[in-house]
Protein backbone atom coordinates (compact mmCIF):
# COMPACT_ATOMS: atom_id res chain seq x y z
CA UNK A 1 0.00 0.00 0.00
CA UNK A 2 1.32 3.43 -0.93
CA UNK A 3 0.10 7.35 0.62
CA UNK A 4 1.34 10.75 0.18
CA UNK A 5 1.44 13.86 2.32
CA UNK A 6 0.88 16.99 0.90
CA UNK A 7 3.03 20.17 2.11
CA UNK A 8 0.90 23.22 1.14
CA UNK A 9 2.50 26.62 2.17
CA UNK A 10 2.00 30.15 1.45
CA UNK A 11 4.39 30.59 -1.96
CA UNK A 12 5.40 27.09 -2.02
CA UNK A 13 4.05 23.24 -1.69
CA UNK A 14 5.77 19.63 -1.97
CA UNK A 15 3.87 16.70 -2.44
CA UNK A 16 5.29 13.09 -1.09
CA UNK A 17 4.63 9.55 -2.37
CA UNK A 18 5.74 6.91 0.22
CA UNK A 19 5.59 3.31 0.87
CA UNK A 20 4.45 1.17 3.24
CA UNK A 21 7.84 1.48 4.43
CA UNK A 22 7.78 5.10 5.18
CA UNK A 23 10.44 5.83 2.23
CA UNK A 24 10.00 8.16 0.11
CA UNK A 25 9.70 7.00 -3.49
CA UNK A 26 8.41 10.50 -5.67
CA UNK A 27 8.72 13.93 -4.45
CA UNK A 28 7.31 16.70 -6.52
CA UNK A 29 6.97 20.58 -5.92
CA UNK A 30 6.28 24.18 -7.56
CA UNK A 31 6.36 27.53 -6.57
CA UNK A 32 2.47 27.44 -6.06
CA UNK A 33 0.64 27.82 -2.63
CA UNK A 34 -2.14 30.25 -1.19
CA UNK A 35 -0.64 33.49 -2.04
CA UNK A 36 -1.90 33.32 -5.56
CA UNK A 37 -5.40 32.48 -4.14
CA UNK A 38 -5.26 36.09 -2.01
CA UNK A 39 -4.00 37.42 -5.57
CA UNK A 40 -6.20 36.07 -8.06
CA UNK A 41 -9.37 35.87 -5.46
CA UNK A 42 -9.90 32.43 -7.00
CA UNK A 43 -8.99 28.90 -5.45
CA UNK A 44 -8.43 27.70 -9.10
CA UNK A 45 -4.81 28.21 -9.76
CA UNK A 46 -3.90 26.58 -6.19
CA UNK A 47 -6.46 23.46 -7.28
CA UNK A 48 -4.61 23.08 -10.06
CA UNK A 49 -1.50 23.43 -9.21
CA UNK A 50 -1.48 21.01 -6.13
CA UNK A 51 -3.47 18.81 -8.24
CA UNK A 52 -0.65 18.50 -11.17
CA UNK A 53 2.02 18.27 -8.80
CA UNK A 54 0.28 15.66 -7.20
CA UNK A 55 -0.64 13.34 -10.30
CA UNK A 56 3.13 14.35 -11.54
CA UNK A 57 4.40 12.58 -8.18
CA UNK A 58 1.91 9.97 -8.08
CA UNK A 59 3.19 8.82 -11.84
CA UNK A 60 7.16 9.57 -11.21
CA UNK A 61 6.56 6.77 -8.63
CA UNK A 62 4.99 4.00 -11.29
CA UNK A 63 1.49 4.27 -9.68
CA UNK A 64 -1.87 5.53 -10.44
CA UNK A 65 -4.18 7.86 -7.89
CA UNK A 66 -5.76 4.98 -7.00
CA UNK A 67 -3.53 2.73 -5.83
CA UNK A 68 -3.13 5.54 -3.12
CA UNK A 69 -4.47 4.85 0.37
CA UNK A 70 -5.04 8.52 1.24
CA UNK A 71 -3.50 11.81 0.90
CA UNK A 72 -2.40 13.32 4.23
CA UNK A 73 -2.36 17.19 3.70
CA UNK A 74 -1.58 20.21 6.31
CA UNK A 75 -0.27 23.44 6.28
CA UNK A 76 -2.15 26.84 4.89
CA UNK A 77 -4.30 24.46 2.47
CA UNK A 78 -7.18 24.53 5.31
CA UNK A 79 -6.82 28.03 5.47
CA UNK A 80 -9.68 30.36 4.83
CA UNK A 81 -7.36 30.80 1.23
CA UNK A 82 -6.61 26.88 0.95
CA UNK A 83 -8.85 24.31 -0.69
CA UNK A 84 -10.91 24.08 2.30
CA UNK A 85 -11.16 26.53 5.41
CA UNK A 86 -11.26 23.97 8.30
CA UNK A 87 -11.41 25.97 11.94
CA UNK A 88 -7.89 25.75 14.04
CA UNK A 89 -7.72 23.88 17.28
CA UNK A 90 -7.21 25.12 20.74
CA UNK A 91 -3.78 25.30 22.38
CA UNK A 92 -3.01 22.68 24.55
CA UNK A 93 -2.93 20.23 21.92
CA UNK A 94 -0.75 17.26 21.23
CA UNK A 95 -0.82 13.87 18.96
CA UNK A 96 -4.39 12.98 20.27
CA UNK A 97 -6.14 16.09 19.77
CA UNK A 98 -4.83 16.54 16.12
CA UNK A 99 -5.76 12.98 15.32
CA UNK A 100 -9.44 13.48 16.89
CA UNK A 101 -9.38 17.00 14.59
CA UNK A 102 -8.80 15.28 11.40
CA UNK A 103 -11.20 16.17 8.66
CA UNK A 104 -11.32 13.43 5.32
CA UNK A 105 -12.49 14.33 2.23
CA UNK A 106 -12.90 13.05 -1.35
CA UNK A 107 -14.85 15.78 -3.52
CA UNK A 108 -13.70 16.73 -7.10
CA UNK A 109 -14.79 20.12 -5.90
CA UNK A 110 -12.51 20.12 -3.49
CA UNK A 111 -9.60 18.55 -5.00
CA UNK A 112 -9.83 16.93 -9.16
CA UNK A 113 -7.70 13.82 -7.90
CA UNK A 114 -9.77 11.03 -6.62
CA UNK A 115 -8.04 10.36 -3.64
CA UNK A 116 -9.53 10.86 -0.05
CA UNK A 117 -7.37 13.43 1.59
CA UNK A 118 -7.06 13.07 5.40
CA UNK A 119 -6.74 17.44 6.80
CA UNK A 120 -5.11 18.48 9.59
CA UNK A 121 -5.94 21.32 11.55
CA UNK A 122 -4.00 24.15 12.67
CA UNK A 123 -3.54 25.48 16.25
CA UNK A 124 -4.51 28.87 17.94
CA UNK A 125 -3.33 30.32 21.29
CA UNK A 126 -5.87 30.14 23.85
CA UNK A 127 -8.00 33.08 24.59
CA UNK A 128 -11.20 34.15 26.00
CA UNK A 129 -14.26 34.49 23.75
CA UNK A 130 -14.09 37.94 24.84
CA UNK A 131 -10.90 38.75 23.55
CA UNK A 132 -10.37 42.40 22.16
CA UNK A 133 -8.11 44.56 20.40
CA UNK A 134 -6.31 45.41 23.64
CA UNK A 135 -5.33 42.17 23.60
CA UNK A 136 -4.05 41.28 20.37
CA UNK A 137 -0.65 40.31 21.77
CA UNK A 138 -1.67 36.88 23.26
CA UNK A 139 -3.41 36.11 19.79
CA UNK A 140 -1.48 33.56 17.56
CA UNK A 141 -1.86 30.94 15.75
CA UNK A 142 -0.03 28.03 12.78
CA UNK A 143 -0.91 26.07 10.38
CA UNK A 144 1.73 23.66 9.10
CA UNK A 145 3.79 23.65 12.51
CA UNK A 146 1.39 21.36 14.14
CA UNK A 147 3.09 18.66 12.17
CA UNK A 148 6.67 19.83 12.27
CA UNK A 149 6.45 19.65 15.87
CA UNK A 150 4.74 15.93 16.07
CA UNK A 151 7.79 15.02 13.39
CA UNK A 152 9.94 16.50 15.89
CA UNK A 153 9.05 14.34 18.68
CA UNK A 154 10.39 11.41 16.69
CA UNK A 155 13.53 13.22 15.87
CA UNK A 156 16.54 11.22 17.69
CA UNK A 157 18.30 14.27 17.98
CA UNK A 158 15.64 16.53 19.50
CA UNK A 159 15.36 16.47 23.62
CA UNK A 160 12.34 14.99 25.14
CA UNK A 161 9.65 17.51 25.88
CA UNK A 162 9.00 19.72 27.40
CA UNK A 163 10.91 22.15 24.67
CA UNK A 164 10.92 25.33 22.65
CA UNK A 165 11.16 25.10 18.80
CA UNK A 166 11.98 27.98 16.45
CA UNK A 167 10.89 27.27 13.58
CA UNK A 168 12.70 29.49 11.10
CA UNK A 169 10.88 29.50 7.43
CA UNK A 170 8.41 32.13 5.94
CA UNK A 171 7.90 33.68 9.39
CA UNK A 172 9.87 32.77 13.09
CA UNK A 173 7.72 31.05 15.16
CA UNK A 174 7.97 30.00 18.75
CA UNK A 175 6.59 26.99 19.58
CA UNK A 176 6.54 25.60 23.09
CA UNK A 177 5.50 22.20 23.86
CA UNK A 178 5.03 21.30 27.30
CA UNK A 179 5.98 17.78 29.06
CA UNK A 180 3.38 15.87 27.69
CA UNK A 181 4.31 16.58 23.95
CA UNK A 182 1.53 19.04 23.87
CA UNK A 183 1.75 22.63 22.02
CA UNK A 184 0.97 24.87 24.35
CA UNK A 185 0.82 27.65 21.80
CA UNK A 186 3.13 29.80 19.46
CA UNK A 187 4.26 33.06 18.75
CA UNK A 188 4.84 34.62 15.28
CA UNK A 189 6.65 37.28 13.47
CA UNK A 190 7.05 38.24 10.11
CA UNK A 191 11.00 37.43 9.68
CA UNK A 192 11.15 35.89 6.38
CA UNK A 193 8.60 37.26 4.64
CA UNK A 194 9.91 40.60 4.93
CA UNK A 195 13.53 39.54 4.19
CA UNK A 196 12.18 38.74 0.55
CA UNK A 197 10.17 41.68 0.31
CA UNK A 198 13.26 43.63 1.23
CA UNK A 199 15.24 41.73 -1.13
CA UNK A 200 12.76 42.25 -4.30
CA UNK A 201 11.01 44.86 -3.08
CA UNK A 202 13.37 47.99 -1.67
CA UNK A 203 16.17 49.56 -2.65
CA UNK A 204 18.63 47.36 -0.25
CA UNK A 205 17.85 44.30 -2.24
CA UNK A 206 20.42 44.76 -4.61
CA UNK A 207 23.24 45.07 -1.80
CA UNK A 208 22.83 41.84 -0.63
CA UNK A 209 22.91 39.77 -3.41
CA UNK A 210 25.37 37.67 -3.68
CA UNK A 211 26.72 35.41 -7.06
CA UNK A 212 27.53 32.82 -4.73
CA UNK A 213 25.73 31.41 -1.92
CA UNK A 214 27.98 32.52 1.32
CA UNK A 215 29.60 30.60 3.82
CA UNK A 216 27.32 28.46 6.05
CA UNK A 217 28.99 29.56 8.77
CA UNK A 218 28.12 33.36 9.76
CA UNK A 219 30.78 36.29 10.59
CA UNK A 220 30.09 36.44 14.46
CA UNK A 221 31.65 40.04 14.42
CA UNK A 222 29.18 40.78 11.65
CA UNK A 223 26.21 39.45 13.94
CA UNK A 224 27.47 41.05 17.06
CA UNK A 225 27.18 44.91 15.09
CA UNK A 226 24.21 43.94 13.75
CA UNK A 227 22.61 43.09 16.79
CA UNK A 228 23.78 46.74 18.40
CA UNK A 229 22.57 48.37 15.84
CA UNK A 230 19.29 47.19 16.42
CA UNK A 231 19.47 47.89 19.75
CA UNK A 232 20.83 50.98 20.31
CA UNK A 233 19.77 52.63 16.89
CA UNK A 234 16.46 51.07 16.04
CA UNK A 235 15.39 47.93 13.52
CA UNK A 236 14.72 50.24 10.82
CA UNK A 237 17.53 52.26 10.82
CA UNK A 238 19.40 49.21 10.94
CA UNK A 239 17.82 47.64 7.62
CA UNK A 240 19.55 50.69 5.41
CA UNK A 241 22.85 50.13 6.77
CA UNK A 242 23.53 46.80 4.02
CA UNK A 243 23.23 49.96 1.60
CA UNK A 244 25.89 51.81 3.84
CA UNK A 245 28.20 48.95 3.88
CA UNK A 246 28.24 48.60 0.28
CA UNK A 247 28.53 52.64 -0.89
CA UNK A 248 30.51 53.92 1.29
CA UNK A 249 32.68 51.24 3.50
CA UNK A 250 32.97 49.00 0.30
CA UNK A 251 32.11 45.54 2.36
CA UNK A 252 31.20 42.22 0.48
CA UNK A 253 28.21 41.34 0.05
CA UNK A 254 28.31 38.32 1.68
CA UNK A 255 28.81 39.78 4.44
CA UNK A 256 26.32 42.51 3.88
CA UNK A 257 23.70 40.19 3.64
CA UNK A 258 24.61 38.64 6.86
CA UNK A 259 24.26 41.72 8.83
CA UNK A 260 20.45 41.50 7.32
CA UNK A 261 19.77 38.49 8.79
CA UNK A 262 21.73 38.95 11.72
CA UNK A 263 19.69 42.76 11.87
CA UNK A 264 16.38 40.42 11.52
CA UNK A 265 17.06 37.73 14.20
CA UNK A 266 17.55 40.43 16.69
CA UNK A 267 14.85 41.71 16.11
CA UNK A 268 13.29 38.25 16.69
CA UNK A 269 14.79 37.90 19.80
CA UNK A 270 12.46 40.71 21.81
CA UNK A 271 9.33 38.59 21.01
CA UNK A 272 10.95 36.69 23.84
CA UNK A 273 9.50 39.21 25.77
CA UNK A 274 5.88 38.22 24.92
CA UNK A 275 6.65 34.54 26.84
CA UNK A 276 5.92 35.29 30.49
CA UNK A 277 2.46 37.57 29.10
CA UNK A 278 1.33 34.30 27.29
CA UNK A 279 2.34 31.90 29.84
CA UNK A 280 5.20 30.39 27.91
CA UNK A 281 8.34 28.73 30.02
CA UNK A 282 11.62 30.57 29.06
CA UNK A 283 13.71 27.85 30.85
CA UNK A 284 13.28 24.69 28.68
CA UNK A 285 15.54 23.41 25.84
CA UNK A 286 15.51 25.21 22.30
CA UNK A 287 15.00 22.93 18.94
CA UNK A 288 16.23 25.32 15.98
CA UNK A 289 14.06 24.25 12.83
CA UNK A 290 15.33 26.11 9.53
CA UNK A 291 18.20 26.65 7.15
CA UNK A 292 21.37 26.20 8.28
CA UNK A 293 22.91 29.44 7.92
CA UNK A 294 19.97 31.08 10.01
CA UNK A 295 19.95 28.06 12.37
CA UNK A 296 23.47 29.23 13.24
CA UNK A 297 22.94 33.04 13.51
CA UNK A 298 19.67 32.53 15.74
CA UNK A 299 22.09 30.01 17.96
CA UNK A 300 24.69 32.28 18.39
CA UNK A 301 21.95 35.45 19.50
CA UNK A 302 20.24 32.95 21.68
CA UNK A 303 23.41 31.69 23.54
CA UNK A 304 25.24 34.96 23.34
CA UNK A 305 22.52 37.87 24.01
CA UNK A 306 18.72 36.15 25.16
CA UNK A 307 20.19 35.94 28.56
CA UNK A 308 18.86 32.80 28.97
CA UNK A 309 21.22 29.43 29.68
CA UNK A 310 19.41 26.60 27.69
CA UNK A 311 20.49 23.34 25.98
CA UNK A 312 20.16 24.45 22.43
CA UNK A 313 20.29 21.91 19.07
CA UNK A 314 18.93 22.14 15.51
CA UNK A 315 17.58 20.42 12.89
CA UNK A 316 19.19 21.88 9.54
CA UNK A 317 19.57 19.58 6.60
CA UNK A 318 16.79 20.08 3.97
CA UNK A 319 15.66 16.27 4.11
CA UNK A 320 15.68 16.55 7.61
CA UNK A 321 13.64 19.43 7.82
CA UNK A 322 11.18 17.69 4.99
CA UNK A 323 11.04 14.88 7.19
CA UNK A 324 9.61 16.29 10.03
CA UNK A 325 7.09 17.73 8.17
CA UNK A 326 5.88 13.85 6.65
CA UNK A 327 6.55 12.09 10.03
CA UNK A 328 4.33 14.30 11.79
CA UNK A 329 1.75 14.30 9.29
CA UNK A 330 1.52 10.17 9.00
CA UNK A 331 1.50 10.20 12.79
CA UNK A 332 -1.68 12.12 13.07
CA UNK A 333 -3.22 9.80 10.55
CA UNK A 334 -2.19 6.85 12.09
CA UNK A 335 -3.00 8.27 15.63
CA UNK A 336 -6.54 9.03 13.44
CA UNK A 337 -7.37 5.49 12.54
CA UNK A 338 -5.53 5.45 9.16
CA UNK A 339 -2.59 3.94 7.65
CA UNK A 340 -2.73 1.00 10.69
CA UNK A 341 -1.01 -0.71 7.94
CA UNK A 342 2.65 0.99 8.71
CA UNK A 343 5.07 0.63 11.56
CA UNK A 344 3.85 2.13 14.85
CA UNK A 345 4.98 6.22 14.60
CA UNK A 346 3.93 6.44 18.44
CA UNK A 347 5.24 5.06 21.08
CA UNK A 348 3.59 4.16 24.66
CA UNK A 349 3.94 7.10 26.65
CA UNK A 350 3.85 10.04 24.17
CA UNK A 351 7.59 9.65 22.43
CA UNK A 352 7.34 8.73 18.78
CA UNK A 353 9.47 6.48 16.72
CA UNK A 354 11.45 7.70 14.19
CA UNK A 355 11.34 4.51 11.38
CA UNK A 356 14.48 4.49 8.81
């Protein structure tokens, strides 16, 4: 028996054939997600696209849709700009909540493929009904981390919970999960989003591009005056001085563009702040979840300026990364009643397995 997971995000999505083995046999993906549904006002080109991708996969692994068990899917697709707008859970909530929240589907209007896809919901912070405007710091919410954060649970080099990940992708999110393997909530800003729109979108873009790729490793003296800068002069002053260093000081790029995202995780670092307001512990472990190169700047600020001692690893590599995202989506399933046909992802006790 074979399934897929599908990866839907805001500018991109990846779509997974595996066996009954776990392995992954096709992977497909394309620069298509919801943003071009909140551009175009139309679900069509998103359809479409995750539908292609999908048959694409399906047929790069010698099968047909139908010799699919299900489709497990998560991520912005069951946002209210996905295929299907399916409500978030509430914060606490762990393997057994997100398997009881699953939502399957097979409707052509939903998705062309005829496959049954299995949703999973996102989480939101925990707030009173009577929440208000005054309050809008203890709202956030995910869609997409849910599933990171079960695949991190069967990571062997993760700690056991409770923990702090940081996801670092389209946005920096905080996600604590408490001792049970429960996410207690999360806590969101706007990090890479608006390093793209400053790279194709303002004037600075062109100082910190690079013909090469950079050194994985960042310039810690680099980090160090970015991370002043923000401090003592302000995070938008700060975001001109790549310009500065290319004009007038005649710095390489590479290291220009590391003072960006050195000048952006800073700035990351006072939503730290927020913790104690939304009840968050600031004394567990830290799980880095992201590129490399950021994994190692956010490290370095964490360890060097948070002001907080913690036990602090990473998950880096792309297939690792990937991984986390399809282990913790065939874990809900399972958890759900599906796919009883694979190894165990869960073990007694709340600590998952994490199969070869």
């Amino acid at each position: 028996m074979h399934f897929a997971t599908i990866d839907c995000g805001t500018t991109n999505s990846r779509v997974y054939v595996l066996d009954a083995s776990l392995h992954v046999i096709a992977k497909r993906s394309r620069k298509v997600g919801v943003r071009d549904t909140a551009i175009t006002g139309s679900r069509r080109v998103l359809r479409e696209g995750l539908a292609e991708i999908f048959e694409h996969a399906v047929g790069d692994a010698g099968l047909r849709v139908q010799d699919l068990a299900c489709a497990v899917t998560a991520g912005m697709i069951t946002s209210e700009i996905g295929l299907l707008e399916i409500p978030h859970l509430v914060a606490p909530a762990g393997l057994a909540e997100l398997a009881a929240g699953v939502v399957p589907v097979r409707d052509a209007t939903v998705f062309p493929a005829d496959v049954q896809l299995l949703f999973i919901r996102g989480v939101k912070n925990a707030y009173p009904a009577e929440t208000a405007l005054r309050d809008i710091r203890r709202v956030d919410f995910m869609r997409g981390e849910e599933t990171q954060i079960m695949g991190l649970l069967a990571h062997p080099g993760a700690p056991a919970p409770p923990f702090t990940a940081v996801v670092l992708s389209s946005h920096t999110k905080y996600v604590p999960v408490d001792a049970d393997g429960r996410i207690v909530g999360s806590l969101t800003t706007l990090s890479g989003q608006l390093f793209e729109a400053i790279r194709h979108g303002t004037s600075i873009g062109k100082s910190i591009e690079t013909p090469e790729a950079g050194p994985e490793t960042p310039d810690l003296a680099v980090v160090d005056v970015a991370y002043d800068a923000v401090a003592e002069a302000g995070f938008l002053r700060s975001l001109l001085m790549p310009r500065f260093m290319e004009v007038l000081l005649g710095i390489p790029a590479p290291l220009r563009r590391c003072f960006l995202e050195a000048a952006i995780a800073a700035e990351d670092l006072r939503a730290l702040r927020e913790f104690p307001l939304l009840g968050f512990a600031l004394d567990t472990p830290v799980v880095l979840v992201g590129p490399q190169p950021r994994c190692a700047i956010f490290r370095y600020l964490l360890a060097r300026h948070s002001g907080i001692a913690r036990e602090i690893s990473e998950v880096s590599r792309v297939e690792e990364v990937d991984r986390l995202a399809i282990l913790g989506a065939l874990a809900v399933a399972q958890r759900a009643g599906y796919l009883s046909h694979i190894p165990s992802l869960w073990k007694k006790g709340g600590a998952a397995d994490s199969p070869s």
